[in-house]
C-alpha atoms as a PDB file:
ATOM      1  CA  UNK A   1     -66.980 -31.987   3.702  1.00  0.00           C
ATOM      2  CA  UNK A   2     -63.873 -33.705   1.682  1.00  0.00           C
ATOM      3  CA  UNK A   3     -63.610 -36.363   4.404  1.00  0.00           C
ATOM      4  CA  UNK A   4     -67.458 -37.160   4.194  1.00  0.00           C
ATOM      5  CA  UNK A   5     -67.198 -37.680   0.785  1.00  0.00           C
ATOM      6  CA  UNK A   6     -63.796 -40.442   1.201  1.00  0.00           C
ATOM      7  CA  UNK A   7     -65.729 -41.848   4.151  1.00  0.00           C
ATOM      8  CA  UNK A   8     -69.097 -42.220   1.861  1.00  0.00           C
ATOM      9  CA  UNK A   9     -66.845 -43.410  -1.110  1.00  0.00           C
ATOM     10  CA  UNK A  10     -65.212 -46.091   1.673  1.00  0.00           C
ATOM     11  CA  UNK A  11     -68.585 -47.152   2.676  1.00  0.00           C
ATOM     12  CA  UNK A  12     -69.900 -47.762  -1.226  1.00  0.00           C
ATOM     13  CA  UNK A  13     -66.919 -49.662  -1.578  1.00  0.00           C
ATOM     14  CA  UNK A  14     -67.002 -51.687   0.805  1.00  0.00           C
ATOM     15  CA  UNK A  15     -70.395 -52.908  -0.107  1.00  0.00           C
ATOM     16  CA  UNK A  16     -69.060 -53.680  -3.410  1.00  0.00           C
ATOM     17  CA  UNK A  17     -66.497 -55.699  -2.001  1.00  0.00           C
ATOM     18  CA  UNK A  18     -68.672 -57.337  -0.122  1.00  0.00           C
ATOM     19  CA  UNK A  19     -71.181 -58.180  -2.977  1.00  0.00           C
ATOM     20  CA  UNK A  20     -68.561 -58.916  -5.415  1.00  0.00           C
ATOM     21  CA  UNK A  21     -67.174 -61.644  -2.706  1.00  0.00           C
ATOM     22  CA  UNK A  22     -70.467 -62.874  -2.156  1.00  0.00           C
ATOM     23  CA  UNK A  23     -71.186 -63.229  -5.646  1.00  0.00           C
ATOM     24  CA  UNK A  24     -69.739 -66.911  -6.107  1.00  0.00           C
ATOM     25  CA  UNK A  25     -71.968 -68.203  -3.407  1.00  0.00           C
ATOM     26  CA  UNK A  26     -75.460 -66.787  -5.121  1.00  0.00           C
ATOM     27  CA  UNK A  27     -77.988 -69.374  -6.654  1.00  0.00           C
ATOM     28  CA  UNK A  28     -77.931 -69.316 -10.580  1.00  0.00           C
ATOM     29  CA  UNK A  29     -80.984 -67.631 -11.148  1.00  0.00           C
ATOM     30  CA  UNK A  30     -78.832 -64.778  -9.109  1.00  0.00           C
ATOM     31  CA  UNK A  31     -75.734 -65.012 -10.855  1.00  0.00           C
ATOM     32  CA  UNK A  32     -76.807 -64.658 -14.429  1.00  0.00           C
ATOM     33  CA  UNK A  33     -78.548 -60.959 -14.412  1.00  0.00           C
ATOM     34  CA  UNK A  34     -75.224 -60.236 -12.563  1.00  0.00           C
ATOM     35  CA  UNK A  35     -72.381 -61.639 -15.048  1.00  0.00           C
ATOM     36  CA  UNK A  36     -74.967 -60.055 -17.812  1.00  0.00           C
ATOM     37  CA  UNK A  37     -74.534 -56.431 -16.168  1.00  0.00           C
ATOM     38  CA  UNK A  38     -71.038 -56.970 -15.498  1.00  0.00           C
ATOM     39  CA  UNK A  39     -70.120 -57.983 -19.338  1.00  0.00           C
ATOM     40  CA  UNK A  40     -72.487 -55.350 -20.667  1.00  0.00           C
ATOM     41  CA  UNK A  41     -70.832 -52.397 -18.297  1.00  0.00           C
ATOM     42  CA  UNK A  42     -68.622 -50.811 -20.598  1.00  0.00           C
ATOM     43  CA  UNK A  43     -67.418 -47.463 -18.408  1.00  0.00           C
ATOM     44  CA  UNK A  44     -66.070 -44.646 -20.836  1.00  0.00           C
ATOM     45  CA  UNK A  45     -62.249 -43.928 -19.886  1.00  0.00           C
ATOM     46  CA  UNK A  46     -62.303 -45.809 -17.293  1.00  0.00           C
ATOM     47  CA  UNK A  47     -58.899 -46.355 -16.466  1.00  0.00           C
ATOM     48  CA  UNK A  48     -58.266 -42.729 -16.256  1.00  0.00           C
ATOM     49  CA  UNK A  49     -60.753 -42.303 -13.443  1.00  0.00           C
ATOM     50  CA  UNK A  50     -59.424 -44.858 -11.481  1.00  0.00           C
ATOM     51  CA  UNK A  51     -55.839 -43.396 -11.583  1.00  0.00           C
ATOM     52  CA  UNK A  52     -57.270 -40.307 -10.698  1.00  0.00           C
ATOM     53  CA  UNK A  53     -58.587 -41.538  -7.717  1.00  0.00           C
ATOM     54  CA  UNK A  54     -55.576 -43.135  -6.755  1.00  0.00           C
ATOM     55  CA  UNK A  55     -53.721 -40.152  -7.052  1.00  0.00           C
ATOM     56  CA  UNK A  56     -56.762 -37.804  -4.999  1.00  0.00           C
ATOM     57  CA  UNK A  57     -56.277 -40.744  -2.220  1.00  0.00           C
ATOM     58  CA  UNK A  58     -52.682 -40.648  -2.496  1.00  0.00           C
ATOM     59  CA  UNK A  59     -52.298 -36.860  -1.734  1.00  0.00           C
ATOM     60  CA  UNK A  60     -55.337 -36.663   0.735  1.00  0.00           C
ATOM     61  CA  UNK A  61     -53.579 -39.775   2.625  1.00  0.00           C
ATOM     62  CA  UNK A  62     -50.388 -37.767   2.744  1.00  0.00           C
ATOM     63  CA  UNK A  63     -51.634 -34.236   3.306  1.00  0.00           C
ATOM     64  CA  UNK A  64     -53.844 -36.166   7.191  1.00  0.00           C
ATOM     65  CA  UNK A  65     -50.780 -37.784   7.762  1.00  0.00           C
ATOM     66  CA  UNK A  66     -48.410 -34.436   7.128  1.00  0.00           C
ATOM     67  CA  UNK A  67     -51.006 -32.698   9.163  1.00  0.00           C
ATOM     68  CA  UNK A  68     -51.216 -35.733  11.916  1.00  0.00           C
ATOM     69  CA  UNK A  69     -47.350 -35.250  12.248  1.00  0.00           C
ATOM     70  CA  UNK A  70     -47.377 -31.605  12.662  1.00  0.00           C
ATOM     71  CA  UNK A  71     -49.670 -31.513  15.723  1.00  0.00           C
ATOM     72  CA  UNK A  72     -47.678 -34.545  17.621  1.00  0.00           C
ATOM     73  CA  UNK A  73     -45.226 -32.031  18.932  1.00  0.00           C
ATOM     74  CA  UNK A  74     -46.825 -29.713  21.315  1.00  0.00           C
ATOM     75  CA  UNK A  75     -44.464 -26.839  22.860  1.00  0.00           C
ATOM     76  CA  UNK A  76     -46.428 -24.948  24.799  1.00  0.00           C
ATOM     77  CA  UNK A  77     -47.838 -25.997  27.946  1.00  0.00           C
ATOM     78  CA  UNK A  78     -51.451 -24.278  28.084  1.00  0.00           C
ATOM     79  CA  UNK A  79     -53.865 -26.919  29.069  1.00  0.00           C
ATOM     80  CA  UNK A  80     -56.624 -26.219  26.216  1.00  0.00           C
ATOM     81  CA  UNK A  81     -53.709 -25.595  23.394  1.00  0.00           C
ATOM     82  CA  UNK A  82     -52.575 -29.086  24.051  1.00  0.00           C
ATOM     83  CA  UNK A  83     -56.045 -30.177  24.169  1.00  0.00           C
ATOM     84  CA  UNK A  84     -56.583 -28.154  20.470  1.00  0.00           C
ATOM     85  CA  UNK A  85     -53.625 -30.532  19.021  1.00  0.00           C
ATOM     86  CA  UNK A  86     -54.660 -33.035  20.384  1.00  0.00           C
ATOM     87  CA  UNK A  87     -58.169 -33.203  19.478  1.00  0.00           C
ATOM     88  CA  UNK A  88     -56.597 -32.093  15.686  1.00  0.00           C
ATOM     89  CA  UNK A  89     -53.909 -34.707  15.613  1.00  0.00           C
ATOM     90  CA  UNK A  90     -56.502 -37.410  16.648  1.00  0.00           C
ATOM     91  CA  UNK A  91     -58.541 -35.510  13.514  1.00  0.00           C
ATOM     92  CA  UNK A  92     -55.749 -36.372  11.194  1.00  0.00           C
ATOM     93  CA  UNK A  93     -54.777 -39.904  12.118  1.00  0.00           C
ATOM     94  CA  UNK A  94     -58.706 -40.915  11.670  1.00  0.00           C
ATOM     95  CA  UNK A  95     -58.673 -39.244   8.030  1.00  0.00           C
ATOM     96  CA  UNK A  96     -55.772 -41.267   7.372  1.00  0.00           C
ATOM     97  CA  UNK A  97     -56.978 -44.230   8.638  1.00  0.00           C
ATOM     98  CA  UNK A  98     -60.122 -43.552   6.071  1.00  0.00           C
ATOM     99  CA  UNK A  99     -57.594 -42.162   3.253  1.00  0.00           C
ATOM    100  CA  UNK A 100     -55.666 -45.718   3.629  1.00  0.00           C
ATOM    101  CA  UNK A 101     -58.657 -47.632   3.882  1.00  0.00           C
ATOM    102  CA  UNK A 102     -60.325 -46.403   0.944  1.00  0.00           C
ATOM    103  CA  UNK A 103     -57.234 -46.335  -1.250  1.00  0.00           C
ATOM    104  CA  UNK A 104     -56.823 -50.319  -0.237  1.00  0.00           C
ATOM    105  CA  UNK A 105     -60.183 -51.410  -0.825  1.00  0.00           C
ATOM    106  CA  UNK A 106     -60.549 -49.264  -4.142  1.00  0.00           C
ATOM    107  CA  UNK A 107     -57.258 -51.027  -5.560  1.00  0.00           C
ATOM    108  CA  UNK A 108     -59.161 -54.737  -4.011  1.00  0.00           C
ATOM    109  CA  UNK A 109     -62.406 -53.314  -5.880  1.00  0.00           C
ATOM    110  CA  UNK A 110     -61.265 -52.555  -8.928  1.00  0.00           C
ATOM    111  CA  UNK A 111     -58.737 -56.119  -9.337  1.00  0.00           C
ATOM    112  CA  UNK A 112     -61.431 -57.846  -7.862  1.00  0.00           C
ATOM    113  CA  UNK A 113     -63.681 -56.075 -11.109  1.00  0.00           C
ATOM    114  CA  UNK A 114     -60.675 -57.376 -13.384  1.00  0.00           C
ATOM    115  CA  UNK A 115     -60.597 -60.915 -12.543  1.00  0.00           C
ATOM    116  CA  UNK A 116     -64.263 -61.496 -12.054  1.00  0.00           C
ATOM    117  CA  UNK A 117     -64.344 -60.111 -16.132  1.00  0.00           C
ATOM    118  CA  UNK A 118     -61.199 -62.067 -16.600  1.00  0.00           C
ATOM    119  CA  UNK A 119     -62.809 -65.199 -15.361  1.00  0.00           C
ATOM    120  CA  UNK A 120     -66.417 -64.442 -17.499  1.00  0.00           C
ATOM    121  CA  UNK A 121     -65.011 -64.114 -20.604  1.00  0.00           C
ATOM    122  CA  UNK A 122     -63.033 -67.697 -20.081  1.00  0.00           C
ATOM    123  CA  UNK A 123     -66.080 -69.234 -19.220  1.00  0.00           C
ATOM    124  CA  UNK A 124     -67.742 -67.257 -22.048  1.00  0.00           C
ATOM    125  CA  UNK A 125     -65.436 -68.987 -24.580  1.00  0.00           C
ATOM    126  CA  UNK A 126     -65.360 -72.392 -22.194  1.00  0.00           C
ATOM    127  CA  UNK A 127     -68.915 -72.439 -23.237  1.00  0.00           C
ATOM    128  CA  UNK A 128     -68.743 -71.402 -26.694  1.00  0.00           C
ATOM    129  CA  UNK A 129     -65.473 -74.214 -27.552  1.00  0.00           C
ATOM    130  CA  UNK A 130     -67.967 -76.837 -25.860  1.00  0.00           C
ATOM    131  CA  UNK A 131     -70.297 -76.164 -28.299  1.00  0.00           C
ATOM    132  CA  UNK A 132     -67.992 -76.334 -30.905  1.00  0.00           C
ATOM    133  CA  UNK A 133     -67.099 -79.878 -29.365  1.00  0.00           C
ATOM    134  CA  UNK A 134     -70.721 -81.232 -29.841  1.00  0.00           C
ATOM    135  CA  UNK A 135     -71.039 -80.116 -33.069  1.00  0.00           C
ATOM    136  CA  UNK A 136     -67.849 -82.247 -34.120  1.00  0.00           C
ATOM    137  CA  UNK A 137     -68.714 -84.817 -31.802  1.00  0.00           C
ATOM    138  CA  UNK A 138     -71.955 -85.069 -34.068  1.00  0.00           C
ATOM    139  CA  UNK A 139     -70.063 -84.683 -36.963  1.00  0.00           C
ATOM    140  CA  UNK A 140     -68.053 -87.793 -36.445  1.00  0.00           C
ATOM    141  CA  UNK A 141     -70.812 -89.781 -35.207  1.00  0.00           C
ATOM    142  CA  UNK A 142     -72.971 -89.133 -38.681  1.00  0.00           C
ATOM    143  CA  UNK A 143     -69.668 -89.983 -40.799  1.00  0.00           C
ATOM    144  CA  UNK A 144     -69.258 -93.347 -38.773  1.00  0.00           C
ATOM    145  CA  UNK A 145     -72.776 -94.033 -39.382  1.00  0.00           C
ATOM    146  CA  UNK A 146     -72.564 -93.015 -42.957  1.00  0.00           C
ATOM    147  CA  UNK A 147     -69.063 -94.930 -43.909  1.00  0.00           C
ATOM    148  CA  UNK A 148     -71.025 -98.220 -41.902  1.00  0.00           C
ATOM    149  CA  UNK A 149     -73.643 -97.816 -44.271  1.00  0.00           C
ATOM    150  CA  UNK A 150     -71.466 -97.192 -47.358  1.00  0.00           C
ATOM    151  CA  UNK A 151     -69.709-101.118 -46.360  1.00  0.00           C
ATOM    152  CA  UNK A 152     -73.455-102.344 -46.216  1.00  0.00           C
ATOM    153  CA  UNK A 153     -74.156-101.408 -49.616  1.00  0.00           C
ATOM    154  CA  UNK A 154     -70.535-102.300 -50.720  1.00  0.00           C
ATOM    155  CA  UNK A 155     -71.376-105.757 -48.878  1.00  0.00           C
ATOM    156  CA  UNK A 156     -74.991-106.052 -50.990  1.00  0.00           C
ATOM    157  CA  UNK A 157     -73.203-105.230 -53.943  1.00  0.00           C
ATOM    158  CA  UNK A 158     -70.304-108.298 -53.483  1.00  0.00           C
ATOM    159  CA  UNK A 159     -73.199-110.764 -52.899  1.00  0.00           C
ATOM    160  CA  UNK A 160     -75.306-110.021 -55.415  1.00  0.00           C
END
């Protein structure tokens, strides 16, 4: 029942790697409910979790592969004992191929999270500084225009 669960959690992430990848390549209209979510997803301890399940992958990748080495060395020489450690060794090299798996694409997941944040809030403040820009921009423009019309009444003044 463990090993359903890391082969579930596998699956789920690698759909989220795969949508998180694809997520450059979406129209607009696509993108924007996404980076919304994504900034507004604020995950309580978050950080904790995630080095908890880095540790529960850690030991359950050690414990198939500990197990996996135990049942390489057969010393008897019944035909259906060998079979038995066999058909367990095989067992415990597939659940740590799925341990592994899931422990690499949960670290890819979660940096992947990291710098897709990273990169919203720097085009968050991109956005906000080019604002900022236009407003000076319009700034200067108005005091050019007013200092030109400050010399045409200095100008009117000299002639008169």
């Amino acid at each position: 029942m463990l090993w359903l669960g890391v082969y579930y959690l596998l699956t789920a992430e690698t759909v989220v790697c795969l949508a998180l990848i694809s997520l450059g390549h979406m129209p607009l209209f696509i993108q924007r409910p996404i980076r919304k979510a994504i900034t507004n997803l604020h995950i309580p301890k978050a950080q904790e979790v995630a080095v908890a399940i880095i540790v529960v992958l850690i030991a359950l990748f050690a414990e198939s592969v500990r197990k996996g080495l135990k049942h390489s060395h057969v010393h008897t020489d019944d035909f259906k004992d060998k079979l038995m450690h066999d058909i367990k060794r095989l067992r415990n090299e597939r659940n740590s191929y799925i341990a592994f798996g899931c422990l690499f694409l949960f670290l890819l997941v979660t940096q992947m999270w990291l710098l897709i944040k990273r990169v919203i809030k720097v085009e968050d403040e991109k956005e906000v500084q080019g604002k900022k820009h236009d407003i000076l921009l319009k700034q200067v423009k108005n005091n050019t225009n007013q200092a030109g019309l400050v010399e045409v009444a200095r100008g009117l003044k000299v002639a008169e």
